[in-house]
Protein backbone atom coordinates (compact mmCIF):
# COMPACT_ATOMS: atom_id res chain seq x y z
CA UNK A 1 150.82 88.21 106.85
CA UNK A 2 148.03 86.37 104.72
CA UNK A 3 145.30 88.37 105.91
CA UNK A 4 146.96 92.12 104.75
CA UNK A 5 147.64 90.29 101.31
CA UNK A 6 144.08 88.66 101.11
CA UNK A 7 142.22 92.03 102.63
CA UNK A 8 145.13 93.90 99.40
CA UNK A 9 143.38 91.67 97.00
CA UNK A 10 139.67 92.21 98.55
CA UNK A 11 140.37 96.35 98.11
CA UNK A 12 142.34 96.19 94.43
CA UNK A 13 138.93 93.95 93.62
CA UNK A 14 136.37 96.51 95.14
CA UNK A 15 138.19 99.28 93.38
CA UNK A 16 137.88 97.53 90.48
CA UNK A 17 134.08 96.98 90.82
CA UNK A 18 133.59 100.27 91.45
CA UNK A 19 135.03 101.60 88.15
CA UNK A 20 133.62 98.98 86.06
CA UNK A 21 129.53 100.10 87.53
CA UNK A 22 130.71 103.77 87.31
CA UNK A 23 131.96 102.94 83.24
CA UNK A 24 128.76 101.01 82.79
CA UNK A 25 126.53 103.46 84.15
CA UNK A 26 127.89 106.18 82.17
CA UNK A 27 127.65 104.47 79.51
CA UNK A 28 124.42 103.32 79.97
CA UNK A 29 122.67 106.54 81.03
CA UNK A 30 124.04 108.02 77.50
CA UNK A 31 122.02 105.13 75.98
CA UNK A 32 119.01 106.31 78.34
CA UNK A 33 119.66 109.75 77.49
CA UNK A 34 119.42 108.95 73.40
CA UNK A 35 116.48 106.41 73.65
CA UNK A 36 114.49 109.04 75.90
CA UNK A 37 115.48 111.67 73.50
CA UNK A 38 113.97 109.66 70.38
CA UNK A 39 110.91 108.60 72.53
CA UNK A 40 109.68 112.02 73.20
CA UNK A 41 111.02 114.51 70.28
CA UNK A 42 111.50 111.92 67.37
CA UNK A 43 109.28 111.80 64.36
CA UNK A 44 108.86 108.99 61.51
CA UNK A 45 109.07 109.58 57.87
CA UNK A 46 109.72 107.30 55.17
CA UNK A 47 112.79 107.60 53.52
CA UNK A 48 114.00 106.23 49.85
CA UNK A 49 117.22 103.29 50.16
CA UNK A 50 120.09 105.75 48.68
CA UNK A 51 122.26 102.12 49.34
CA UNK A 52 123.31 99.28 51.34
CA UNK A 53 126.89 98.49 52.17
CA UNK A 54 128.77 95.56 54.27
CA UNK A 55 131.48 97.24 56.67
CA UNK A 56 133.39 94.59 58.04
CA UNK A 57 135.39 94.67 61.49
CA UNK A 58 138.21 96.35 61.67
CA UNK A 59 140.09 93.25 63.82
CA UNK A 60 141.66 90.74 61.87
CA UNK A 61 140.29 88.34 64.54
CA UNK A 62 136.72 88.70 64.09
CA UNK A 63 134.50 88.42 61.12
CA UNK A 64 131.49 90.82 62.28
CA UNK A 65 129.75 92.25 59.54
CA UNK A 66 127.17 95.03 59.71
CA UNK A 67 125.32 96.75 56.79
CA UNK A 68 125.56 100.49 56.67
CA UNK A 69 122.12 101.99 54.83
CA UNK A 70 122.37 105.12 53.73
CA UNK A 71 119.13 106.41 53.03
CA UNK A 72 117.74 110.24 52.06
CA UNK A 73 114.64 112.18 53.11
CA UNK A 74 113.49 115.38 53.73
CA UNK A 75 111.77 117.28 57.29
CA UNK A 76 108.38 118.85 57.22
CA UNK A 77 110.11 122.31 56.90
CA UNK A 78 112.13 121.18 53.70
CA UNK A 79 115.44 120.00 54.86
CA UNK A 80 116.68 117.77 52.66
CA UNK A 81 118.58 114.91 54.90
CA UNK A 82 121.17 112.15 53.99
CA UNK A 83 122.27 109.73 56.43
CA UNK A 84 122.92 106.50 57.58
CA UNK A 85 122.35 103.71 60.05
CA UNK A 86 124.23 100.35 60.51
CA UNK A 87 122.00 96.95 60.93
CA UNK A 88 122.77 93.59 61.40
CA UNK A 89 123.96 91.34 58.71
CA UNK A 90 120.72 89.93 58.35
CA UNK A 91 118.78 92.54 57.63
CA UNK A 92 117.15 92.68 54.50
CA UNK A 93 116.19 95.72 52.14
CA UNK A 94 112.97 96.21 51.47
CA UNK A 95 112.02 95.84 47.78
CA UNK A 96 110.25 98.98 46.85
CA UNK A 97 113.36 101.05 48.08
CA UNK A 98 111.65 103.01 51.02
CA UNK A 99 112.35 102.66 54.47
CA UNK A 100 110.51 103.93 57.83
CA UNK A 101 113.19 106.45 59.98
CA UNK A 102 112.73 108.03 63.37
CA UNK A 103 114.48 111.43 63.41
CA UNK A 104 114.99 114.32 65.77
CA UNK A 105 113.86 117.46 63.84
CA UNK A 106 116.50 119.81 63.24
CA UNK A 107 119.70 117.76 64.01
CA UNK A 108 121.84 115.91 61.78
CA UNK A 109 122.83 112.67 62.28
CA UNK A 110 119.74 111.98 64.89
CA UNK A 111 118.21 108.89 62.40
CA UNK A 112 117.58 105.70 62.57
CA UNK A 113 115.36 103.32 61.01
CA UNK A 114 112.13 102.79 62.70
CA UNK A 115 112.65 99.70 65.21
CA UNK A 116 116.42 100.22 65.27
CA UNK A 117 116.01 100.64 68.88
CA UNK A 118 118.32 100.01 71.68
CA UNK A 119 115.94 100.04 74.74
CA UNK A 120 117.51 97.01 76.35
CA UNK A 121 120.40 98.94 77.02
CA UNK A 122 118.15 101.06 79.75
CA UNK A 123 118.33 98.50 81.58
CA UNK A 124 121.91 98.34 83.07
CA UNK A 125 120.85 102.46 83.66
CA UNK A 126 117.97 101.30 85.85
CA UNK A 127 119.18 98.61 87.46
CA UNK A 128 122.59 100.78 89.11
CA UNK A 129 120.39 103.83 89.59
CA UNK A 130 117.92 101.63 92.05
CA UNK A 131 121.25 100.12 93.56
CA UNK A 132 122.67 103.67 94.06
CA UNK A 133 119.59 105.13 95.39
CA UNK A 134 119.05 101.81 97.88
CA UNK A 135 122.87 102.67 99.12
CA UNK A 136 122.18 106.19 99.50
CA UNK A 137 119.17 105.91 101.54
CA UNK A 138 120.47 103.18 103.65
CA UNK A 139 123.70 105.73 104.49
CA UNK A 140 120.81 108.54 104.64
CA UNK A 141 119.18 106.33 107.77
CA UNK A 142 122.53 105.78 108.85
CA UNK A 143 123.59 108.68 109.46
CA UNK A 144 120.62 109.83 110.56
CA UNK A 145 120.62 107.70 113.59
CA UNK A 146 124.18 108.25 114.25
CA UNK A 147 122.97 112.05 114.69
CA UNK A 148 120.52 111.55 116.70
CA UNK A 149 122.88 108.87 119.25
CA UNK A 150 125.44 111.65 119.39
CA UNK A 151 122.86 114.43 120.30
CA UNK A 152 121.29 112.22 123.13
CA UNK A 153 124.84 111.99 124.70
């Protein structure tokens, strides 16, 4: 009796496992996707501070604020570009009103400000596509032999 409720709880926690890695790589290899994006198409231009707001959390239960800077420049090809990036609370404005910002030519609301980066968050990409690809070689070999055993019989 024990064991089909303990081996119940051992499947409901797999299961769970397994959604949780799929969520987090998904998640992840958008993050990949955007920082890979930025690496290779993104240029840097310097942009004049259009302003700096505090946007607080919208749960009464935490006090996170961020700063949203809104900031205006304009592309090579003339382009004229207002948008915004959120930074940490600490963050501090530069004083002669210009900012450095990575953008992806032609497509709005692709800025940041130069070292606004979120590379770190490659890493939860890279570390459950090695664990998939171990998996799915191991099975590969797997199989594999279990081919080869039923062909010899």
């Amino acid at each position: 009796m024990f064991d089909s409720i303990n081996s119940y709880y051992k499947l409901r926690f797999q299961v769970w496992l397994v959604v949780m890695c799929a969520v987090v790589l998904l998640f992840s290899a958008y993050t990949t996707y955007v920082e890979t994006r930025y690496l290779l198409t993104a240029k840097t231009v310097s942009a004049t501070l259009v302003g700096v707001e505090e946007v607080r959390s919208p749960s009464r239960r935490s006090n996170d604020v961020t700063l949203r800077v809104k900031y205006a420049f304009s592309e090579p090809d003339g382009t004229k570009r207002n948008e915004a990036d959120r930074m940490s609370s600490d963050w501090s404005a530069p004083s002669a009103g210009v900012v450095d910002v990575q953008y992806i030519p032609g497509k709005k609301e692709w800025s940041r400000i130069a070292g606004n980066d979120r590379l770190w968050l490659t890493l939860p990409f890279i570390i459950c596509s090695t664990i998939v690809i171990v998996f799915l070689v191991r099975f590969y070999r797997e199989f594999q032999e279990h081919e080869r055993r039923k062909a010899t019989r």
